[in-house]
Protein backbone atom coordinates (compact mmCIF):
# COMPACT_ATOMS: atom_id res chain seq x y z
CA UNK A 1 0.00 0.00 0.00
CA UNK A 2 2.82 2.37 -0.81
CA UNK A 3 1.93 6.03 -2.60
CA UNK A 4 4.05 9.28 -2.88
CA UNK A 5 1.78 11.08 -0.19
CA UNK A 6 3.25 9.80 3.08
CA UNK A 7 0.61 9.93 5.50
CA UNK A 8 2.80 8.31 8.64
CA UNK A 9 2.76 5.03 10.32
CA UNK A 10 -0.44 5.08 12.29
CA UNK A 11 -2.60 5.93 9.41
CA UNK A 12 -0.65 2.90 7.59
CA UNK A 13 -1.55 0.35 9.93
CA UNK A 14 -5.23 1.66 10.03
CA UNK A 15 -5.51 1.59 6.28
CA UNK A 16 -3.98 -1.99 6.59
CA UNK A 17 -6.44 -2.94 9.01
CA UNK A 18 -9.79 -1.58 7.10
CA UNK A 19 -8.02 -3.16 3.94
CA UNK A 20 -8.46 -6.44 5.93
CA UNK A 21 -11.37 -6.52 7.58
CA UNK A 22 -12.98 -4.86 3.84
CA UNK A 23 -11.52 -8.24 1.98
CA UNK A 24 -13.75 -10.44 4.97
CA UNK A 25 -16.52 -8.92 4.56
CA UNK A 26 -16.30 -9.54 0.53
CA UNK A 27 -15.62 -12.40 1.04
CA UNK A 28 -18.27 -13.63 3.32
CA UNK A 29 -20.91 -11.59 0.79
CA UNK A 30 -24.20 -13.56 0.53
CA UNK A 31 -22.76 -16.39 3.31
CA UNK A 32 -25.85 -15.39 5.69
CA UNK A 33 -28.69 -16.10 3.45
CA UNK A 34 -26.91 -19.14 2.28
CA UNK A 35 -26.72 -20.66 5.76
CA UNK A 36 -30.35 -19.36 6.32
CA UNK A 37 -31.46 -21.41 3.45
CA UNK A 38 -28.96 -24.37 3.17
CA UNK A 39 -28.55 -24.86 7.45
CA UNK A 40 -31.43 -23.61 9.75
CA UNK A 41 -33.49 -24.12 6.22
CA UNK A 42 -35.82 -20.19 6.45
CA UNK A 43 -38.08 -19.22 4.42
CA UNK A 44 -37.79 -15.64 1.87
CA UNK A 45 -39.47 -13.66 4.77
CA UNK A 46 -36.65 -14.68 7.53
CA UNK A 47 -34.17 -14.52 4.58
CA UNK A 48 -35.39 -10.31 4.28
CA UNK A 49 -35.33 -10.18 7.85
CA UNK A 50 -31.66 -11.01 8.44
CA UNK A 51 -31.05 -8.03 6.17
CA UNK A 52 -33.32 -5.51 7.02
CA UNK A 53 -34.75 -6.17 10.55
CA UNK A 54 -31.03 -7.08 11.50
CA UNK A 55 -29.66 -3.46 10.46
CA UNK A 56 -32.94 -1.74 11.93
CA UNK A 57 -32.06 -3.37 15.73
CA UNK A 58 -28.25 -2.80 15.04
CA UNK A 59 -28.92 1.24 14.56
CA UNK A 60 -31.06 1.15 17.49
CA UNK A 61 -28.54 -0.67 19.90
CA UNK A 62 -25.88 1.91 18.20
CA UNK A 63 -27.56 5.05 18.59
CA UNK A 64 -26.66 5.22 22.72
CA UNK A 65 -23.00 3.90 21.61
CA UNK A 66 -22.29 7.14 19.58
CA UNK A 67 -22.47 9.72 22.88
CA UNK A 68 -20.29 7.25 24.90
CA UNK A 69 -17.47 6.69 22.60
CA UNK A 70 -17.20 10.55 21.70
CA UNK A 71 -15.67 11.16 24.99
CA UNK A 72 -13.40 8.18 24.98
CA UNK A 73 -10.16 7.37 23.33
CA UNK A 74 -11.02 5.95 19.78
CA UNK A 75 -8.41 3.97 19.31
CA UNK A 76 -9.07 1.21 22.10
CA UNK A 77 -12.73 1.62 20.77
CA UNK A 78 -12.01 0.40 17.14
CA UNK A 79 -9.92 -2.35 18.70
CA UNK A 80 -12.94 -3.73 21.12
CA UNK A 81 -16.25 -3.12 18.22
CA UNK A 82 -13.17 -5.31 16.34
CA UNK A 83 -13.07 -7.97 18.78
CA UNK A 84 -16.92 -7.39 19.31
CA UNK A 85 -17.45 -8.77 15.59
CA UNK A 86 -14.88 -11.06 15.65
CA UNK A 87 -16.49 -12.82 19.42
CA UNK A 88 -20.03 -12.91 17.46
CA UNK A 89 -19.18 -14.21 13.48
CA UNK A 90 -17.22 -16.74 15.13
CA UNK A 91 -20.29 -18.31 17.02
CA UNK A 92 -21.76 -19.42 14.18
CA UNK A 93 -19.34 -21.93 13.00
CA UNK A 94 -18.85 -22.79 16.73
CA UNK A 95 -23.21 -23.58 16.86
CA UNK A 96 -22.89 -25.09 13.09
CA UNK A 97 -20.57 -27.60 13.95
CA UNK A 98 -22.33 -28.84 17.48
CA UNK A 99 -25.23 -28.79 15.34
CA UNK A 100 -27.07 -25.99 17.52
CA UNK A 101 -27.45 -23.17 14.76
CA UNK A 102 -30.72 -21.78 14.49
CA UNK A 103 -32.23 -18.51 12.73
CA UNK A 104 -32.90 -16.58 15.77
CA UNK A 105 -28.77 -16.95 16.38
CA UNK A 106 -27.89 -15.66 13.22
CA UNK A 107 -30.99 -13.05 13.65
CA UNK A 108 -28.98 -11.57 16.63
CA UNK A 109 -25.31 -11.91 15.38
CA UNK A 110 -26.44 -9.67 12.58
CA UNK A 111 -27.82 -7.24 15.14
CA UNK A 112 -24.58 -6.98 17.10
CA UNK A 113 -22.34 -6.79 13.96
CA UNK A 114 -24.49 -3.89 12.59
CA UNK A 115 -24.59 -2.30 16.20
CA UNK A 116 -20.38 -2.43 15.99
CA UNK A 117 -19.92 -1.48 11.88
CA UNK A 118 -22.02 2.07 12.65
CA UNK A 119 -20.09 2.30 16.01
CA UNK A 120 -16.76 1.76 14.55
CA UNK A 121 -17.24 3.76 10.90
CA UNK A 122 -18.19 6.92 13.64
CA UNK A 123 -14.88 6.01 15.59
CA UNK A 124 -12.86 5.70 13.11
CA UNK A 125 -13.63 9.04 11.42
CA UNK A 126 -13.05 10.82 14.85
CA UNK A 127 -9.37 9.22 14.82
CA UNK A 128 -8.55 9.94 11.10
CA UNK A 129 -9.30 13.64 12.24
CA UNK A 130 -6.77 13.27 15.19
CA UNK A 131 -4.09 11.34 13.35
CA UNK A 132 -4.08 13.88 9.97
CA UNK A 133 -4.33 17.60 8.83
CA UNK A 134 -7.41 18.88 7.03
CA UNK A 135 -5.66 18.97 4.24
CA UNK A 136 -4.53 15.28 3.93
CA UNK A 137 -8.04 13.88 4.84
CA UNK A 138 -9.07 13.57 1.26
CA UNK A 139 -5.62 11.75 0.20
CA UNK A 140 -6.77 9.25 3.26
CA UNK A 141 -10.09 8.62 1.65
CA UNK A 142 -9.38 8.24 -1.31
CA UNK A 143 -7.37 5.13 0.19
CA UNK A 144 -9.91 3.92 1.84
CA UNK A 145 -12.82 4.35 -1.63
CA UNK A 146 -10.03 2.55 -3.66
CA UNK A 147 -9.58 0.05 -1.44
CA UNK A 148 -13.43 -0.53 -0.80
CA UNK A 149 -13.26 -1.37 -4.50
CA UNK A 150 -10.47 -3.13 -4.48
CA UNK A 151 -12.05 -5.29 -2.44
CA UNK A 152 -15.58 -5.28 -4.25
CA UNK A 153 -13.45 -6.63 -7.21
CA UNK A 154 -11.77 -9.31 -5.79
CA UNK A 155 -14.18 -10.53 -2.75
CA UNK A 156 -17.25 -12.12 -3.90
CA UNK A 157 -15.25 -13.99 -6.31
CA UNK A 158 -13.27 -15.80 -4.04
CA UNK A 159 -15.89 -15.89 -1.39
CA UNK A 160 -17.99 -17.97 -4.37
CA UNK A 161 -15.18 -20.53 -4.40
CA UNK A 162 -14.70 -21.08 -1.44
CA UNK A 163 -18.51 -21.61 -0.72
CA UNK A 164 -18.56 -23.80 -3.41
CA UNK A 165 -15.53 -25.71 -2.04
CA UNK A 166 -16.14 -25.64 2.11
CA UNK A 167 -19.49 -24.07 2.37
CA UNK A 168 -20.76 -20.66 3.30
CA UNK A 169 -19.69 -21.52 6.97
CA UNK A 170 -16.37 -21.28 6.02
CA UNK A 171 -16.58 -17.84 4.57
CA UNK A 172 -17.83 -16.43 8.18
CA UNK A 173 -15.12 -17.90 9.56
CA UNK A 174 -12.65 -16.14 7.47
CA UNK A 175 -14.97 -12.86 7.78
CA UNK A 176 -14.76 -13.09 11.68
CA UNK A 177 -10.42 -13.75 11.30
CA UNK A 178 -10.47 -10.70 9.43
CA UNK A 179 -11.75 -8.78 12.08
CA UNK A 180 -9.14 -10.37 14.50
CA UNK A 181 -6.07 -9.44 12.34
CA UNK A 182 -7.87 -5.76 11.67
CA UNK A 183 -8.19 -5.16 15.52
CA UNK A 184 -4.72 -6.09 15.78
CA UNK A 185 -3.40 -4.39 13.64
CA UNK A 186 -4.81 -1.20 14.96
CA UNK A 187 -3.30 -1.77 18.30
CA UNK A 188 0.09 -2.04 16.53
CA UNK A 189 0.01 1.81 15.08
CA UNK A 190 0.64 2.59 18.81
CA UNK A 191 0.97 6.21 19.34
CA UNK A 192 -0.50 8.40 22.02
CA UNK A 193 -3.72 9.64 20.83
CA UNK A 194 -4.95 12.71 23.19
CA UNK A 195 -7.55 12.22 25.41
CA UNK A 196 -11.18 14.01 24.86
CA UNK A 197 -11.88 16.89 27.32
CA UNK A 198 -15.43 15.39 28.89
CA UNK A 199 -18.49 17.58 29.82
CA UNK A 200 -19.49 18.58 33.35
CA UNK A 201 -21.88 16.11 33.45
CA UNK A 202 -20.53 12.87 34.18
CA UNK A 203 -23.87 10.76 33.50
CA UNK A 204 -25.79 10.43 29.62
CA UNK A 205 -28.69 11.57 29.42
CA UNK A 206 -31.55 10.67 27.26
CA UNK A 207 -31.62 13.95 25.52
CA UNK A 208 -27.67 13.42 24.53
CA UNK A 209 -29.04 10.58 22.52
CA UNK A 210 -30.24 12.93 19.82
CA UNK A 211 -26.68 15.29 20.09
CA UNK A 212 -25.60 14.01 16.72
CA UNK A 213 -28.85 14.69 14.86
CA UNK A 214 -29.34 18.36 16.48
CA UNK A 215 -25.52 19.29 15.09
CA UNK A 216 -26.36 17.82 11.68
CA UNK A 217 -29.67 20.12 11.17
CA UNK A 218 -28.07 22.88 12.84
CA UNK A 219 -25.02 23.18 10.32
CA UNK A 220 -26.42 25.10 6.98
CA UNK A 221 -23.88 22.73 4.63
CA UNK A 222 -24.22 19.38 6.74
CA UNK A 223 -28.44 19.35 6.85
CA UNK A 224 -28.74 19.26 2.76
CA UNK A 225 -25.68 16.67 2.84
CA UNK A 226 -27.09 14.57 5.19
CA UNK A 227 -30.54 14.33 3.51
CA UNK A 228 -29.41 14.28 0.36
CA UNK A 229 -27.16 11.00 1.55
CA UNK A 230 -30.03 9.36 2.92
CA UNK A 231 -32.06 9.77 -0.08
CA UNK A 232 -29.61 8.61 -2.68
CA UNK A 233 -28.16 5.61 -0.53
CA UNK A 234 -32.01 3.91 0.19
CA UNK A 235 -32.80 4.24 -3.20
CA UNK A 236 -30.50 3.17 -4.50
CA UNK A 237 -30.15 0.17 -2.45
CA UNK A 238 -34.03 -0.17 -2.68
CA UNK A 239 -33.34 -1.58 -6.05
CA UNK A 240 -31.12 -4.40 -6.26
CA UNK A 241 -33.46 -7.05 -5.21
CA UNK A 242 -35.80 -6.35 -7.70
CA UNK A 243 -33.17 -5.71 -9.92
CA UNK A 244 -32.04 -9.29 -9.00
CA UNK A 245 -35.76 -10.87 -9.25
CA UNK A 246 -35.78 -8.79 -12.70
CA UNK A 247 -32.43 -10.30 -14.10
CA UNK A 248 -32.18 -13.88 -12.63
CA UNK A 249 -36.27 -14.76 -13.19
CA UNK A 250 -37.69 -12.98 -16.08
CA UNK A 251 -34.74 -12.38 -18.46
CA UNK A 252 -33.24 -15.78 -17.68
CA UNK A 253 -29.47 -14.44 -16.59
CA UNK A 254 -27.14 -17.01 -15.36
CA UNK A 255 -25.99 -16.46 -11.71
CA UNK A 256 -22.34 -15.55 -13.28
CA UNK A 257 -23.45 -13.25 -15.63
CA UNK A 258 -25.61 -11.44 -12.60
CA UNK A 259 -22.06 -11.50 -10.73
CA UNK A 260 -20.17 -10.18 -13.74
CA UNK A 261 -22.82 -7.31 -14.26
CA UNK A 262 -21.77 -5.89 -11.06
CA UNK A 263 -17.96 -7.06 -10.02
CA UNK A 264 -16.15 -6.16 -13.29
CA UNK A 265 -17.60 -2.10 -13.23
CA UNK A 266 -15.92 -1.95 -9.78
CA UNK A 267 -13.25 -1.15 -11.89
CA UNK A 268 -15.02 2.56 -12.11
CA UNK A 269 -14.52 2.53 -8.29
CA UNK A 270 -10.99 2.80 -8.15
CA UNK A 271 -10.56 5.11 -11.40
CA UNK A 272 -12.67 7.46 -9.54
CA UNK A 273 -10.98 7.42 -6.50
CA UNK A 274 -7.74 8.11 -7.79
CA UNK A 275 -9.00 10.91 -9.84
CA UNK A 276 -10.67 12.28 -6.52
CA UNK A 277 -7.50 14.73 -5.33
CA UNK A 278 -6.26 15.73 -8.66
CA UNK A 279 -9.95 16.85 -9.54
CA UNK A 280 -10.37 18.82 -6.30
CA UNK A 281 -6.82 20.69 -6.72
CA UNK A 282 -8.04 21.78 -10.18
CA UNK A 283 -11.64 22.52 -9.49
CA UNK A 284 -11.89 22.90 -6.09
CA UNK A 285 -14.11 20.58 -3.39
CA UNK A 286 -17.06 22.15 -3.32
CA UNK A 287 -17.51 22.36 -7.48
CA UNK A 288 -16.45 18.64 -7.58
CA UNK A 289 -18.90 18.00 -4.78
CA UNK A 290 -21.76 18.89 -6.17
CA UNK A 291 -20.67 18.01 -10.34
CA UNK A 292 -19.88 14.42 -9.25
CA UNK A 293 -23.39 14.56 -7.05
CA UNK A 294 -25.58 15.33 -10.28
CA UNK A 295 -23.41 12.88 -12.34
CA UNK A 296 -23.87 9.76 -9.91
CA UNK A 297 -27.87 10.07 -10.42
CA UNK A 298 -28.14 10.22 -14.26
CA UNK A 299 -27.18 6.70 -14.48
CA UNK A 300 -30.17 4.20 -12.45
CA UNK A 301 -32.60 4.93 -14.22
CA UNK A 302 -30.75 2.53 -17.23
CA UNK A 303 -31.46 -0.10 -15.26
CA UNK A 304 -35.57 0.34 -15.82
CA UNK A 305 -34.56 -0.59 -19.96
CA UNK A 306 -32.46 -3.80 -19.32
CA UNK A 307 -33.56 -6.91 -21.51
CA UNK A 308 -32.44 -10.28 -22.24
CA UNK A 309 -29.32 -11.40 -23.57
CA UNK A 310 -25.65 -9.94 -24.10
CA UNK A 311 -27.63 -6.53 -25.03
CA UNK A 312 -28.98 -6.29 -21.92
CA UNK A 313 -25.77 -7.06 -19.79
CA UNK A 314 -23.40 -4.94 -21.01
CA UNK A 315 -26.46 -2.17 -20.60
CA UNK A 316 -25.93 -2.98 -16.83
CA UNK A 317 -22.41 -3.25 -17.04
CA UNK A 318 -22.39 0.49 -18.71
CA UNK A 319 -24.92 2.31 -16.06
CA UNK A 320 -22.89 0.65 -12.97
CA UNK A 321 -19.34 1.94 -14.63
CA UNK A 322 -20.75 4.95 -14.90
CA UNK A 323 -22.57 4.88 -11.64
CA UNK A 324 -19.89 3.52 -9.82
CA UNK A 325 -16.96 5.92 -11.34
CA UNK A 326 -19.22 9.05 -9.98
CA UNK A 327 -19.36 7.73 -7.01
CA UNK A 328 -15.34 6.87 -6.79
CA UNK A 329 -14.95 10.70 -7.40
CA UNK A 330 -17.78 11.88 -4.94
CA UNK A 331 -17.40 9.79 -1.83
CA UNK A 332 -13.71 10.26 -0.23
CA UNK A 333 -14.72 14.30 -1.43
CA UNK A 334 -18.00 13.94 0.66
CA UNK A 335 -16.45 12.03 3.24
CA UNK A 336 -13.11 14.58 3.73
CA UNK A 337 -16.34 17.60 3.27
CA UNK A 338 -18.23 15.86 6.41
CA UNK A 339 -15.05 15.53 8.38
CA UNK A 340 -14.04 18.89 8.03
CA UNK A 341 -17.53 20.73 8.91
CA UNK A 342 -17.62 18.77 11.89
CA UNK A 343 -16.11 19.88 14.75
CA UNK A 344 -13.66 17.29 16.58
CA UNK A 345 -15.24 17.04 19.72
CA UNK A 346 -18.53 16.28 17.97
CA UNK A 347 -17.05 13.70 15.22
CA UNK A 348 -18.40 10.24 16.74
CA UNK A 349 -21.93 11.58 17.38
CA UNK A 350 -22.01 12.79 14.02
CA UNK A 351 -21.30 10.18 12.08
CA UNK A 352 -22.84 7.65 14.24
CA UNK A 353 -26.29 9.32 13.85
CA UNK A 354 -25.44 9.99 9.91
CA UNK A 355 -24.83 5.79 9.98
CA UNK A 356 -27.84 5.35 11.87
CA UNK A 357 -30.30 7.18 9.74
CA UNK A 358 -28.59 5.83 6.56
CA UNK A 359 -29.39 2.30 7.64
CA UNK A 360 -32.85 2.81 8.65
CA UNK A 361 -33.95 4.81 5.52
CA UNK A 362 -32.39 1.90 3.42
CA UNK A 363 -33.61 -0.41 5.27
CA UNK A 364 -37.74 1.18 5.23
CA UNK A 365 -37.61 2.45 1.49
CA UNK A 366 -35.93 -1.24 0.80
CA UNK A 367 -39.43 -2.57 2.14
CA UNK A 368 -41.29 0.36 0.60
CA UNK A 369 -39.80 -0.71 -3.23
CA UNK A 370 -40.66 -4.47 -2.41
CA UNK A 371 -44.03 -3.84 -1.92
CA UNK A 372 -43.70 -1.49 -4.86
CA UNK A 373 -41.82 -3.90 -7.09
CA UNK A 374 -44.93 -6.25 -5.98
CA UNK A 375 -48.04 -4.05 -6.98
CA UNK A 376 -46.32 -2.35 -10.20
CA UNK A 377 -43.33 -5.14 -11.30
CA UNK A 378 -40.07 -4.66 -10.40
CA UNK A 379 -38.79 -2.86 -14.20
CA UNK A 380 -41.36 0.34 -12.99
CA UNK A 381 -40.37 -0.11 -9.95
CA UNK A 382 -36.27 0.13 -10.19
CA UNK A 383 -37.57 2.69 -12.84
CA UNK A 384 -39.65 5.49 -10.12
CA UNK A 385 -36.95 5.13 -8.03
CA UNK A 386 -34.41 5.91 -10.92
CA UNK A 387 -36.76 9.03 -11.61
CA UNK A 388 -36.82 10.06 -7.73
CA UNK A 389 -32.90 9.78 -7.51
CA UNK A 390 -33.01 11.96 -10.16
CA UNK A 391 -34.29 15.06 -7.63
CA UNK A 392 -31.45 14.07 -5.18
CA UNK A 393 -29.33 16.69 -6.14
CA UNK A 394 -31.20 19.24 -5.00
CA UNK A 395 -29.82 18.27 -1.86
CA UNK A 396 -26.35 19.22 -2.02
CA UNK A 397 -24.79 21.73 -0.26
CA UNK A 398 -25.28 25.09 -2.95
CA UNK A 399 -22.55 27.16 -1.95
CA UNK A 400 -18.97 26.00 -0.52
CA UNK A 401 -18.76 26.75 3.36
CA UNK A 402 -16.06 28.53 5.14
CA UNK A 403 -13.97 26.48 7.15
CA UNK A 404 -14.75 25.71 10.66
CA UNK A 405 -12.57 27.19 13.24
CA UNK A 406 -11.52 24.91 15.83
CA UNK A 407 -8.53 24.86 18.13
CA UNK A 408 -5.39 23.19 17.03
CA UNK A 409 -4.62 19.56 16.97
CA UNK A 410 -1.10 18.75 17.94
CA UNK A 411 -0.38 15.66 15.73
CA UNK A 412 0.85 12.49 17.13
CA UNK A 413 2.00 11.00 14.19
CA UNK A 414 5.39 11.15 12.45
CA UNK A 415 6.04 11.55 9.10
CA UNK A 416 7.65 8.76 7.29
């Protein structure tokens, strides 16, 4: 993972560690409905549940997690939701192979691992703010968008083989390793990272719980950001099933060709990452913001025109390299955007409520476009929310903001 922009050792071994944990999660893709089906043998409702109740009751245990990790050292907090995941992935194999694994285990493993992904994402952000300058945050995202995609490439692939080779069980357990080796690797970037100054009051209240959402809807740039997030990330998501029930039932697609249609345009991922910085240094973040923003929408509403045959796939294969290079260029600009209108003490309970709120509107308009894809088919379907995505844009942020003044960070991390 060497590049000419140094960004010191700590940042290195996080990078190395979300590069890690990324590849287990890729590679575990699709292993939970599998063992649904194939081991504890559920039906398509507790399939949908696993997905979308599961992430519903993991924002709701995460919400209270966001106020108590903002005034606690972040790095022994990505370690432990690290550990967390690790602990509850690697039950299942344990109950698979005494022959005790039922649905309502897997049910509540997916709770707790959703509950730790929103509360380490919000961590994590807070210490990429202590461990770098504004000005390298974008150069760190970028990393992290091109190796998301990197990943996305790569993963499912291999995760297919091996579930065709040692079952889906064996994917978790790699998943759940990854987790181990990411957590550990975190704890070896050492340094001393500062400790946050807490509030007077030593106990949460219930009020605090909604801290995060009050900042986000107080800030002018953050409010449209947010909303505009939410929007674009449920529909979109709101889609792929029946884009799946579309593709693999009516128009007769082979499972590889529905794998292809979607792994190869990753490609567009890591172009678009890369391109991120250089864009930005010419054009400035706000323009590239809000240019990338409009371009990412034009493209899913393609998908409402796909039809059988090689026609039809590379039509999917063009909107998702063009929908997936957009989003390359917008997301480590929208991520280093966030992290800079947010002030540092506020960080976790930002991003933990922007997580939250994200899951739970994907999660709802997911249901919403089932019942949708149900009454009207699922090609109008994918199509009106293709049309909707197309208003998203009036979302962004219309004007670039001036920075936020905060109080210098000393740095803790040496250059190498």
């Amino acid at each position: 993972m060497r590049s000419g922009h140094r960004l010191g050792r700590q940042f290195g071994w996080l990078w190395g560690a979300y590069g890690t944990s990324a590849l287990g999660t890729w590679l575990a893709f699709g292993a939970f409905p599998l063992i649904a089906i194939e081991v504890v043998h559920a039906g398509p409702a507790e399939v949908a549940a696993l997905s979308s109740v599961g992430a519903l009751a993991g924002a709701a245990v995460a919400v209270p997690l966001g106020p108590w990790v903002e005034f606690r050292r972040k790095r022994p907090v990505l370690i432990g939701m690290d550990l967390v995941r690790f602990a509850a992935l690697l039950t299942i194999p344990a109950a698979f192979a005494l022959g005790v694994l039922s649905f309502v285990q897997l049910l509540l493993v997916s709770v707790v691992v959703a509950a730790a992904d929103i509360t380490f994402r919000a961590a994590s952000g807070a210490y990429l703010k202590t461990l770098l300058p504004a000005e390298d945050l974008l150069v760190a995202n970028a990393r992290f968008e091109s190796t998301t995609w990197t990943t996305t490439i790569i993963g499912p692939p291999l995760g297919g083989a091996a579930i065709g080779i040692l079952g889906p069980v064996a994917t978790v357990v790699a998943d759940a390793v990854s987790y181990l080796l990411s957590a550990l690797g975190i704890r070896a970037a050492g340094g001393q990272e500062p400790r946050p100054e807490r509030r007077e009051a030593a106990r949460m209240r219930a009020g605090d719980l909604l801290d995060g959402w009050r900042y986000i809807l107080a800030d002018a740039t953050l409010r449209p950001l947010f909303f505009n997030t939410a929007l674009f990330n449920g529909l979109l998501m709101a889609t792929d099933a029946l884009l799946a029930v579309l593709m693999l039932g009516r128009l007769g697609f082979a499972p590889w060709q529905y794998g292809l249609a979607f792994a190869a345009p990753a490609i567009g991922g890591l172009l678009g990452s890369r391109l991120a910085r250089p864009l930005v240094t010419r054009f400035g973040q706000h323009r590239v913001l809000v240019v990338a923003g409009v371009l990412r929408v034009i493209w899913p509403v393609g998908l409402a025109f796909v039809g059988p045959g090689t026609g039809g796939l590379l039509l999917v294969m063009g909107v998702e390299l063009g929908l997936i290079f957009c989003c390359g260029v917008f997301n480590p600009v929208y991520a280093s955007y966030r992290l800079e209108r947010t002030a540092t003490e506020r960080v976790t309970r930002t991003l933990s409520a922007w997580s939250v709120t994200t899951k739970v509107s994907t999660a709802l308009l997911t249901a919403a476009w089932g019942a949708l894809g149900g009454l009207l088919g699922p090609r109008t379907a994918i199509g009106l929310a293709g049309v909707l995505l197309l208003a998203t844009p009036l979302l962004l942020p219309r004007r670039a903001a001036a920075p936020l003044a905060e109080p210098e960070i000393v740095a803790h991390v040496p250059n190498v």
